[in-house]
Protein backbone atom coordinates (compact mmCIF):
# COMPACT_ATOMS: atom_id res chain seq x y z
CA UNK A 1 74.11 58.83 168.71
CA UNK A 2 73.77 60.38 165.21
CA UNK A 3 76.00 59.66 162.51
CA UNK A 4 75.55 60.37 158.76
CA UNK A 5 74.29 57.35 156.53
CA UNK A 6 78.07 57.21 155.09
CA UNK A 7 79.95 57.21 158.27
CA UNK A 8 77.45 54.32 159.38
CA UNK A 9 78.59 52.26 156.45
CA UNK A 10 82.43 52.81 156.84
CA UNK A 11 82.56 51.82 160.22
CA UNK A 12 80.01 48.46 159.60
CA UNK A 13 82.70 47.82 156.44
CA UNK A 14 85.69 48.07 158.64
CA UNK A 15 84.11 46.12 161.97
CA UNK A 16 82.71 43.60 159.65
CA UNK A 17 85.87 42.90 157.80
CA UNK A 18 88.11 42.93 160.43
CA UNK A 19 86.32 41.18 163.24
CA UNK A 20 84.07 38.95 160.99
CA UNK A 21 85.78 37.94 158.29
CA UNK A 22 83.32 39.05 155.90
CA UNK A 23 84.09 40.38 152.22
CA UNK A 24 83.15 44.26 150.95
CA UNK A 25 80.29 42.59 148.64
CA UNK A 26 78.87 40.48 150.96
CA UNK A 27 78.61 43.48 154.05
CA UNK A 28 77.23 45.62 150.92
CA UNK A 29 74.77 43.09 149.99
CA UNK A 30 73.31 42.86 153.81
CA UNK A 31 73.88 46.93 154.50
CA UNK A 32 71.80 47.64 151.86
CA UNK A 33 69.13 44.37 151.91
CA UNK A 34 68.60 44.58 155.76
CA UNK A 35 70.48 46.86 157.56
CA UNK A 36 69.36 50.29 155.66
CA UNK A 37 65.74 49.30 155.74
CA UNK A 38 65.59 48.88 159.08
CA UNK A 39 66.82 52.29 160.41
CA UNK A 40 64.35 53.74 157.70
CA UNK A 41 61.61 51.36 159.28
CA UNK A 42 62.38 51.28 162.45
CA UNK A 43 65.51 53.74 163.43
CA UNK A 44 64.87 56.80 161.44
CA UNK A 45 60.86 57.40 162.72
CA UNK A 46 61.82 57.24 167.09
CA UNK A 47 63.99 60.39 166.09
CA UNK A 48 61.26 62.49 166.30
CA UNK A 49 60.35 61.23 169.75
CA UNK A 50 63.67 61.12 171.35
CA UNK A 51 64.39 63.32 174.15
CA UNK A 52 67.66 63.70 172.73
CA UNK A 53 69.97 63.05 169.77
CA UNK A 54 73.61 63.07 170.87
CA UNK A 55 75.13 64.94 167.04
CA UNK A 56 78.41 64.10 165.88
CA UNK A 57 80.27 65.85 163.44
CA UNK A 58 82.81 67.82 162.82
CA UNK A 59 83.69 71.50 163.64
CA UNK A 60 83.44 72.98 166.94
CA UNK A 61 80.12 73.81 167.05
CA UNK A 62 79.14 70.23 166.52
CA UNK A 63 81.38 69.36 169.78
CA UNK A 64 80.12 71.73 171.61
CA UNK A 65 76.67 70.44 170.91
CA UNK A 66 78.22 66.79 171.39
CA UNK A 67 79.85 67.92 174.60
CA UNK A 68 76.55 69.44 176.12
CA UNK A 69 74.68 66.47 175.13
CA UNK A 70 76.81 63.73 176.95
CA UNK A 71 76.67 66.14 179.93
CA UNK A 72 72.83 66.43 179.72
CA UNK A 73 72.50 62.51 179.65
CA UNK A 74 75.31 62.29 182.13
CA UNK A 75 73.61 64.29 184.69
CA UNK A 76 70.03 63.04 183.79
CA UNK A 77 71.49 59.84 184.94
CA UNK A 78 73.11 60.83 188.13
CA UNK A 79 69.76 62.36 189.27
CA UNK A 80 67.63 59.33 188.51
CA UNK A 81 70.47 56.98 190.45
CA UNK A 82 70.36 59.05 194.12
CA UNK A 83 66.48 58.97 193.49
């Protein structure tokens, strides 16, 4: 699932804060030491091989492209079970 760099951050801040204790500096310190670096490395570069990138945004025509994703992967899955 896509999500812009920002929304990433937010949501690490908030988890990290509120179900480990951390402190805004210290999740900083690691987002930006380890965490960032390693999409860019590692993340970032299998993008262009994926089969396919669930978007999320807002707006309707992200959700509709959301929508038809999860449906895509949903069904892709179904198949490959009753083989």
């Amino acid at each position: 699932m896509q999500a812009d760099d920002d929304i990433r951050l937010m949501r690490r801040i908030k988890r990290d804060i509120a179900e480990r204790g951390r402190e805004v500096r210290g999740v900083l310190k690691a987002y930006h030491r380890f965490v960032k670096p390693s999409y860019e490395q590692y993340i970032k570069p299998t993008m262009k091989r994926a089969d396919i990138i669930v978007p999320r945004g807002r707006g309707k025509e992200h959700y509709e492209k959301h929508d038809f994703a999860i449906s895509f992967i949903a069904q892709n899955l179904e198949y490959r079970l009753r083989e």
